[in-house]
C-alpha atoms as a PDB file:
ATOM      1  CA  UNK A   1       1.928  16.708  11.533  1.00  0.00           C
ATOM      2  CA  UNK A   2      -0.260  15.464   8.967  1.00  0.00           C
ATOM      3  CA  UNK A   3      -1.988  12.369   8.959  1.00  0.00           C
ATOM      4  CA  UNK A   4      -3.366  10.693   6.267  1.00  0.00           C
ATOM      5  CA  UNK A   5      -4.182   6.737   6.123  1.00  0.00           C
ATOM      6  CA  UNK A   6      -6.752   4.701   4.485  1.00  0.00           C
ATOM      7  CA  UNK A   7      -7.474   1.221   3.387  1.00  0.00           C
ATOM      8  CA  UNK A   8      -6.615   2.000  -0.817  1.00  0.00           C
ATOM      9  CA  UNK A   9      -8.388  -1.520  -2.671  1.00  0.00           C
ATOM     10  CA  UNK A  10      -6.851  -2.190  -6.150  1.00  0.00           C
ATOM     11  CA  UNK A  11      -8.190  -4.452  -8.727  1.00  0.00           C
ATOM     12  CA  UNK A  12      -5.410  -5.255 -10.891  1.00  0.00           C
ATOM     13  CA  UNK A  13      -6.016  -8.248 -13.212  1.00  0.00           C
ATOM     14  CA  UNK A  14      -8.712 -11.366 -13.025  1.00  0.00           C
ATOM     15  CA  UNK A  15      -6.238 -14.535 -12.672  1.00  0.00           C
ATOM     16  CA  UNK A  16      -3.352 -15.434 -10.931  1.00  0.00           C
ATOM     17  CA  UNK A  17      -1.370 -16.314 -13.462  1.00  0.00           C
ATOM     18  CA  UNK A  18      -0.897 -12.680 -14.802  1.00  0.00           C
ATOM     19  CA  UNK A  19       2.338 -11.585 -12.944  1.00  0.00           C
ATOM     20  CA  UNK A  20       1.886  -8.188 -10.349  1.00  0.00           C
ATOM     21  CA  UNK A  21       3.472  -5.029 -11.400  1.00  0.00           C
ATOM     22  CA  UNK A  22       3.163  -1.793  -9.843  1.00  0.00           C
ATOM     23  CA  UNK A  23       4.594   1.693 -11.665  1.00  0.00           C
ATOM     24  CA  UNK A  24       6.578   3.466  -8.666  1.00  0.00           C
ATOM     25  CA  UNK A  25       8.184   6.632  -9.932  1.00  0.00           C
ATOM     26  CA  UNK A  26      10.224   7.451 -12.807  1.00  0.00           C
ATOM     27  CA  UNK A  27      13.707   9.466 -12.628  1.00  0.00           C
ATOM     28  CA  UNK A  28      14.087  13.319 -12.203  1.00  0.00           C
ATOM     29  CA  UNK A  29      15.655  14.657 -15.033  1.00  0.00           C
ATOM     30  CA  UNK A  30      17.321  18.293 -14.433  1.00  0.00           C
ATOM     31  CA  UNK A  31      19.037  20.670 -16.606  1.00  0.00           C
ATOM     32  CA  UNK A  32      20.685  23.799 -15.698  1.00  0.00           C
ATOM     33  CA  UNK A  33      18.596  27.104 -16.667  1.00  0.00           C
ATOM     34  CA  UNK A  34      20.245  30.139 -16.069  1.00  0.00           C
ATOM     35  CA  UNK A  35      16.996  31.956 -16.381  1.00  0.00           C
ATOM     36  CA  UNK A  36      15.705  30.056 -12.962  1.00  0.00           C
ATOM     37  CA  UNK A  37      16.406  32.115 -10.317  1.00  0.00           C
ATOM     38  CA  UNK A  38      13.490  30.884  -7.662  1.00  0.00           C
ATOM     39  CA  UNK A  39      13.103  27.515  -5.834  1.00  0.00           C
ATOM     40  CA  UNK A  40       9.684  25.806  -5.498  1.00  0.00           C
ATOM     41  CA  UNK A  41       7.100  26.440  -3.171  1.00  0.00           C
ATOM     42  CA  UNK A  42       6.381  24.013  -0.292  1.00  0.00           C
ATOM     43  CA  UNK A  43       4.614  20.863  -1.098  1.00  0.00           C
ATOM     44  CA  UNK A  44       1.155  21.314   1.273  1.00  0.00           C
ATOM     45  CA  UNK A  45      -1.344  18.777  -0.178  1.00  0.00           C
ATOM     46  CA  UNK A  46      -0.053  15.334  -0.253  1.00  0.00           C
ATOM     47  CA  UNK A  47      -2.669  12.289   0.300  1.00  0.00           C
ATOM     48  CA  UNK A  48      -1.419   8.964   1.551  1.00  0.00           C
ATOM     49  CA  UNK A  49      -3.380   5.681   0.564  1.00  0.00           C
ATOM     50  CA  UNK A  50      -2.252   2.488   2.067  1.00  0.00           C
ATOM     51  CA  UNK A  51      -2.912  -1.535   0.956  1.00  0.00           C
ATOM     52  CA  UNK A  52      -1.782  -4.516   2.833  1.00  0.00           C
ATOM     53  CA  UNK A  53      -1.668  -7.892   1.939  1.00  0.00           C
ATOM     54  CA  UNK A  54      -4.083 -10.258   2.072  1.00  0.00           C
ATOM     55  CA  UNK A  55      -5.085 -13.832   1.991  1.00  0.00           C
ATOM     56  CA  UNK A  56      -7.359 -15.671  -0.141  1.00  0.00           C
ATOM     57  CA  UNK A  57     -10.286 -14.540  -0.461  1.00  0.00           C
ATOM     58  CA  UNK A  58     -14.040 -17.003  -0.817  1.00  0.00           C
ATOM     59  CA  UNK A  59     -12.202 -20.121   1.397  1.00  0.00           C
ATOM     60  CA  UNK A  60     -11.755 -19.029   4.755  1.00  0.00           C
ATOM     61  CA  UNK A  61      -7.392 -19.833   4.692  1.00  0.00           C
ATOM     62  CA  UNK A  62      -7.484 -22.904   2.575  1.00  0.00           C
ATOM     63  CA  UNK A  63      -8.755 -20.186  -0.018  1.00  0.00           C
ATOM     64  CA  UNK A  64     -10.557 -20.379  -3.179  1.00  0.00           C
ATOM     65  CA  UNK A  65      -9.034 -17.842  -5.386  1.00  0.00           C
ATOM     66  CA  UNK A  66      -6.085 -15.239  -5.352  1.00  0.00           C
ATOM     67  CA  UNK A  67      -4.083 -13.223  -7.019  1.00  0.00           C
ATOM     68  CA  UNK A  68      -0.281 -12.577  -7.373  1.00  0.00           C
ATOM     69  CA  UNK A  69      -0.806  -8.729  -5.864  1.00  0.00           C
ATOM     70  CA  UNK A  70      -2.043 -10.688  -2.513  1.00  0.00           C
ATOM     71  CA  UNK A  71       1.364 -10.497  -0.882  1.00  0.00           C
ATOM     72  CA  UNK A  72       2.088  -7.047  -1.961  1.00  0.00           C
ATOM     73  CA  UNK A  73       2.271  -3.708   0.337  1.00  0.00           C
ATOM     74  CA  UNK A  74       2.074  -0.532  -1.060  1.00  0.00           C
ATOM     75  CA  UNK A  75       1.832   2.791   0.085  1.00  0.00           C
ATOM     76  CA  UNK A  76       0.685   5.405  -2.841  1.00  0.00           C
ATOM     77  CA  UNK A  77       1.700   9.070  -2.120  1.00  0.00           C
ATOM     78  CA  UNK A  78      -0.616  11.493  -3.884  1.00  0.00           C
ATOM     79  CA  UNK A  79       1.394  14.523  -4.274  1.00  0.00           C
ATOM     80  CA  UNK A  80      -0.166  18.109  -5.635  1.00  0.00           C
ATOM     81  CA  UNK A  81       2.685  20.139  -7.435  1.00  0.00           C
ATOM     82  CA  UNK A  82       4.031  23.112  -5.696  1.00  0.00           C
ATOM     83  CA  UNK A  83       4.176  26.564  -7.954  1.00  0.00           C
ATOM     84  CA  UNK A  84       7.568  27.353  -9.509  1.00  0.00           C
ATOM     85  CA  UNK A  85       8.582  30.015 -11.773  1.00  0.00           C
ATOM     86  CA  UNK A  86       9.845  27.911 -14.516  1.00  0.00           C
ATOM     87  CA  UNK A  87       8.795  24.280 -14.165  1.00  0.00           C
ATOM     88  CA  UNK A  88       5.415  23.216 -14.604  1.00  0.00           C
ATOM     89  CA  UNK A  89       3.562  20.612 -12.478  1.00  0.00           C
ATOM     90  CA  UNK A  90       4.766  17.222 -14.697  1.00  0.00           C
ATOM     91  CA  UNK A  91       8.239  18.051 -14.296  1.00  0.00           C
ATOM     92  CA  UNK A  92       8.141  18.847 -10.802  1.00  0.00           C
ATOM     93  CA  UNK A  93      10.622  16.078  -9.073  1.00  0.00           C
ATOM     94  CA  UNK A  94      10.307  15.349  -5.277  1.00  0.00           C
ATOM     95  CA  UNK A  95      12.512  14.323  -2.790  1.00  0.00           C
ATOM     96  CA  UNK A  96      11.718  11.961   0.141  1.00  0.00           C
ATOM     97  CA  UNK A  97      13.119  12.006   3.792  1.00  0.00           C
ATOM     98  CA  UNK A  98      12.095   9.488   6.517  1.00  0.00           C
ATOM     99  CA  UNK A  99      11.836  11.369   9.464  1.00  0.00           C
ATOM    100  CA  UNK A 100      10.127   9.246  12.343  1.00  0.00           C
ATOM    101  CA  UNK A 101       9.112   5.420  12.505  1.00  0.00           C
ATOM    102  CA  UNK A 102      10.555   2.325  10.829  1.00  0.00           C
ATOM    103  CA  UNK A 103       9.732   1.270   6.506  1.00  0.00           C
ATOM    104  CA  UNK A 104       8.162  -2.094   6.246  1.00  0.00           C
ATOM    105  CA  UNK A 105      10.542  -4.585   6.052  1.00  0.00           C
ATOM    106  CA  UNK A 106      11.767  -4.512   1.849  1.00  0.00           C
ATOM    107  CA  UNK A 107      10.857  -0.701   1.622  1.00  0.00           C
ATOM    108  CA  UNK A 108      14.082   1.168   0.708  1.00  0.00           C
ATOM    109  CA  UNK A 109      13.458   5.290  -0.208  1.00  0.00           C
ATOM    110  CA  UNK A 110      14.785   6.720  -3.583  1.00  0.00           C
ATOM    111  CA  UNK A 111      18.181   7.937  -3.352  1.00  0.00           C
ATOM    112  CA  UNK A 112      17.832  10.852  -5.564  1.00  0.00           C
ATOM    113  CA  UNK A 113      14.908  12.766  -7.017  1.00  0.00           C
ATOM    114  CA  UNK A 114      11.883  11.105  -8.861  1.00  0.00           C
ATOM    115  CA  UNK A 115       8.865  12.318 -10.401  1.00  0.00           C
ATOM    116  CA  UNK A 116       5.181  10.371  -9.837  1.00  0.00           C
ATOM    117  CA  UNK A 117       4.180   7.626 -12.200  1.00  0.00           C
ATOM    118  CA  UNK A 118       0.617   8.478 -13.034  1.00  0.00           C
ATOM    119  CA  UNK A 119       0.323  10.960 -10.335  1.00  0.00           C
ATOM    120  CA  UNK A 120       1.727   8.581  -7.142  1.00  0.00           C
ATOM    121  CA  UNK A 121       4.976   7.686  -6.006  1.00  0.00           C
ATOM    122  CA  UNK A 122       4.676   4.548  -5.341  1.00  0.00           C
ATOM    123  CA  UNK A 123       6.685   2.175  -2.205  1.00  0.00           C
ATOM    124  CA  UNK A 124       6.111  -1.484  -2.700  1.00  0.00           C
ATOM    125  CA  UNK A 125       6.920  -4.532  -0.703  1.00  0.00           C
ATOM    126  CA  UNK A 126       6.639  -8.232  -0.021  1.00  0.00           C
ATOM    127  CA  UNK A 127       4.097  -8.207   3.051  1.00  0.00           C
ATOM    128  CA  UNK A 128       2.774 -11.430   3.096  1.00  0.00           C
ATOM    129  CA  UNK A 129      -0.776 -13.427   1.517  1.00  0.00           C
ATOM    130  CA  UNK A 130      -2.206 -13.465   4.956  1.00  0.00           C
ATOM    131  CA  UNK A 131      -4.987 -11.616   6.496  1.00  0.00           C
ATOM    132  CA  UNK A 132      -3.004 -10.915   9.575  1.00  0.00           C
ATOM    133  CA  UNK A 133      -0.792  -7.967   9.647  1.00  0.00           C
ATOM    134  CA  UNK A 134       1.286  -6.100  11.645  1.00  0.00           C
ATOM    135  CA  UNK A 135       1.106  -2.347  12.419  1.00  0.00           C
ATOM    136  CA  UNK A 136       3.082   0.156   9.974  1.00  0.00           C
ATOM    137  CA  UNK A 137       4.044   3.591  10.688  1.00  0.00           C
ATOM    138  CA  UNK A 138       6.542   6.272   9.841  1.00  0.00           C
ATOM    139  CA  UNK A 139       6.526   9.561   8.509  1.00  0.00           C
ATOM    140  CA  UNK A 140       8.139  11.219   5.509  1.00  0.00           C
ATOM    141  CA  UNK A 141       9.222  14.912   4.372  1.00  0.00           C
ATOM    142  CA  UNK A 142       8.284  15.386   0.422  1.00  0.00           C
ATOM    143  CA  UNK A 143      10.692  18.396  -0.840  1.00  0.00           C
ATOM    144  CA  UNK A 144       9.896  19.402  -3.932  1.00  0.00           C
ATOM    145  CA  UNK A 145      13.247  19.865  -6.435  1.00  0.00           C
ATOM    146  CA  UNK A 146      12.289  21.609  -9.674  1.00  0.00           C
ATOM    147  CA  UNK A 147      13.515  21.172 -13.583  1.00  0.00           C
ATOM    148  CA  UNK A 148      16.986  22.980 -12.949  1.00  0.00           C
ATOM    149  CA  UNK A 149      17.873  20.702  -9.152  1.00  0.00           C
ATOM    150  CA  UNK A 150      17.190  23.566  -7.261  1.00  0.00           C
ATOM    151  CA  UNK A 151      15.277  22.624  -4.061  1.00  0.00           C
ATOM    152  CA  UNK A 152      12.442  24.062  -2.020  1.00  0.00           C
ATOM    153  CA  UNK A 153      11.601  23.462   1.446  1.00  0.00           C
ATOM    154  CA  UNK A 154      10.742  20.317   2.850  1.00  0.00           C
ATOM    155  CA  UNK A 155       6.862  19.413   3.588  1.00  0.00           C
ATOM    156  CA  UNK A 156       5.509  19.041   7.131  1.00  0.00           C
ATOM    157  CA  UNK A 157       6.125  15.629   8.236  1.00  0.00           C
ATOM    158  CA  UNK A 158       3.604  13.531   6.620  1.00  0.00           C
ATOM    159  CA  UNK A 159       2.643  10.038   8.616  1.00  0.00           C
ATOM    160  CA  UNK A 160       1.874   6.992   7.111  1.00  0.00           C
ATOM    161  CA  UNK A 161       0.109   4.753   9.286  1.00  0.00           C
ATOM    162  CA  UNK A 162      -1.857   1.058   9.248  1.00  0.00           C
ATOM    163  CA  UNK A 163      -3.448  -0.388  12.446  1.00  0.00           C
ATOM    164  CA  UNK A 164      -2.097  -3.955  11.180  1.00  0.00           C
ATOM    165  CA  UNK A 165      -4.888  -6.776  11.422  1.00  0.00           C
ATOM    166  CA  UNK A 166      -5.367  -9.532  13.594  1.00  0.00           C
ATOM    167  CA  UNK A 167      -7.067 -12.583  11.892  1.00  0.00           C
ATOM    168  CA  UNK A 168      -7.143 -15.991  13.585  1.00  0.00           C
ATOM    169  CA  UNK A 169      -7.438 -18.183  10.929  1.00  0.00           C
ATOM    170  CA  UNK A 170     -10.253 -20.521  10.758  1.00  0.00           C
ATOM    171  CA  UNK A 171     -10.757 -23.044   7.613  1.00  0.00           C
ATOM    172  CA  UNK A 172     -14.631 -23.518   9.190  1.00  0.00           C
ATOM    173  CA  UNK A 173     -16.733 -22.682   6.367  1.00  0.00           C
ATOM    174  CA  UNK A 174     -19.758 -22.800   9.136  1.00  0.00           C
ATOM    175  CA  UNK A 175     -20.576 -21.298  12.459  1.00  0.00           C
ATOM    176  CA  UNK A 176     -19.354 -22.808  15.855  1.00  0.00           C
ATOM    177  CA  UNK A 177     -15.475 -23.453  14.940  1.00  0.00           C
ATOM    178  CA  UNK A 178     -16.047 -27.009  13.503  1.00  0.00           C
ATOM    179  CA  UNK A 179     -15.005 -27.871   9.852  1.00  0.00           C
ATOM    180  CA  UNK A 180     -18.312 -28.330   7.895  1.00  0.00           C
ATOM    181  CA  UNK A 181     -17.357 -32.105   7.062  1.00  0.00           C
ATOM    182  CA  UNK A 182     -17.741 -32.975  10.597  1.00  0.00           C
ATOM    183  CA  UNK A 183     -20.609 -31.089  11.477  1.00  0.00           C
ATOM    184  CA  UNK A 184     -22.384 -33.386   8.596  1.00  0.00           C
ATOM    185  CA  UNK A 185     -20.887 -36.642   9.811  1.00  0.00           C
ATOM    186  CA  UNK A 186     -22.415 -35.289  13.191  1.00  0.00           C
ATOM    187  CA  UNK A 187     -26.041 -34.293  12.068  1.00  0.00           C
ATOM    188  CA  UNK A 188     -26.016 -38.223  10.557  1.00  0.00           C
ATOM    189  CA  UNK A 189     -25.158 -40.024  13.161  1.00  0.00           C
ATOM    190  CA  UNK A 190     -28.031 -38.065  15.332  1.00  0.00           C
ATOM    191  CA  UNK A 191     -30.409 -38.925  13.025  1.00  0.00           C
ATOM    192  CA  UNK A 192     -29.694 -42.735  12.765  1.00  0.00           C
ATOM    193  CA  UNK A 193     -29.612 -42.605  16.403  1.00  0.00           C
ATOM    194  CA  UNK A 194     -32.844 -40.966  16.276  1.00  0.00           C
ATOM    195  CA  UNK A 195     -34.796 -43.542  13.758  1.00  0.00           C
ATOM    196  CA  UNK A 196     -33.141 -46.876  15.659  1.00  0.00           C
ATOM    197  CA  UNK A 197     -35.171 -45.237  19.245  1.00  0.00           C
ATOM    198  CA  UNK A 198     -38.288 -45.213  17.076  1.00  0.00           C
END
């Protein structure tokens, strides 16, 4: 099985107020071509990045600035075209088969053949502004369906996998678990304790 997962960072736009959109796939367009007479090869390199959400950032969890990709998931499948007799590598469709594990919660596969949107096809979901997140795993079969619909065979299983993270939330701002507010209150009332014992 392979096994591909890293943490993939996107910088999408500078404020908040821009609204978050993420290219997935486009459609797989087939014709018949009586001259096609071979399927596609097996799809063998396939890379898998993975991003989670994620809180604000600069402000410990009262936050300081975000933006309105901080709740999104996304796994990003990097898929090299197989050969094929008659279709070249940008109209090469794929075909995707969950085969182990559970999607995030909002991730629902293509039902029919798509082609990559700037070289990834794309899953997106709602996971959440917060830092802490739970585990994600499955695995997928890529088969690779060629300008005419005819299919190859299916991919090893490829796993997508995220540890999750587990943040306890803290709006400190300063060592020692106190708020900083109250750790200046504090350092005042030692030292006007300390100048009434002079």
């Amino acid at each position: 099985m392979k096994r591909v997962a890293s943490a993939w960072l996107l910088t999408m736009w500078a404020g908040p107020a821009l609204a978050c959109s993420f290219k997935s796939y486009r459609t797989h367009e087939t014709a018949p071509d009586p001259e096609d007479e071979a399927p596609p090869a097996q799809v063998r390199d396939v890379s898998v990045d993975i991003r989670r959400g994620r809180g604000p950032e600069g402000g410990g969890c009262e936050g300081e600035s975000s933006t309105s990709c901080d709740d999104l998931g996304r796994v990003a499948l990097h898929v090299v075209a197989p050969a094929d007799d008659r279709t070249g590598p940008e109209a090469m469709g794929y075909r995707l088969e969950l085969v182990d594990g559970e999607l995030p919660d909002g991730v629902t596969l293509p039902t029919a053949p798509v082609r990559p949107e700037g070289g990834v096809i794309g899953l997106t979901w709602g996971d959440g502004a917060d830092d802490a997140q739970e585990s994600v795993s499955f695995a997928l079969r890529i088969i690779p369906v060629d300008a005419s619909g005819r299919e190859g065979p299916p991919s090893a299983p490829i796993e997508v996998s995220d540890p999750g993270r587990e943040v306890a939330c803290s709006s400190t701002g300063a060592a020692g678990g106190a708020p900083l507010w109250l750790l200046v209150v504090g350092w005042g009332l030692w030292r006007r304790a300390g100048a009434r014992r002079r």
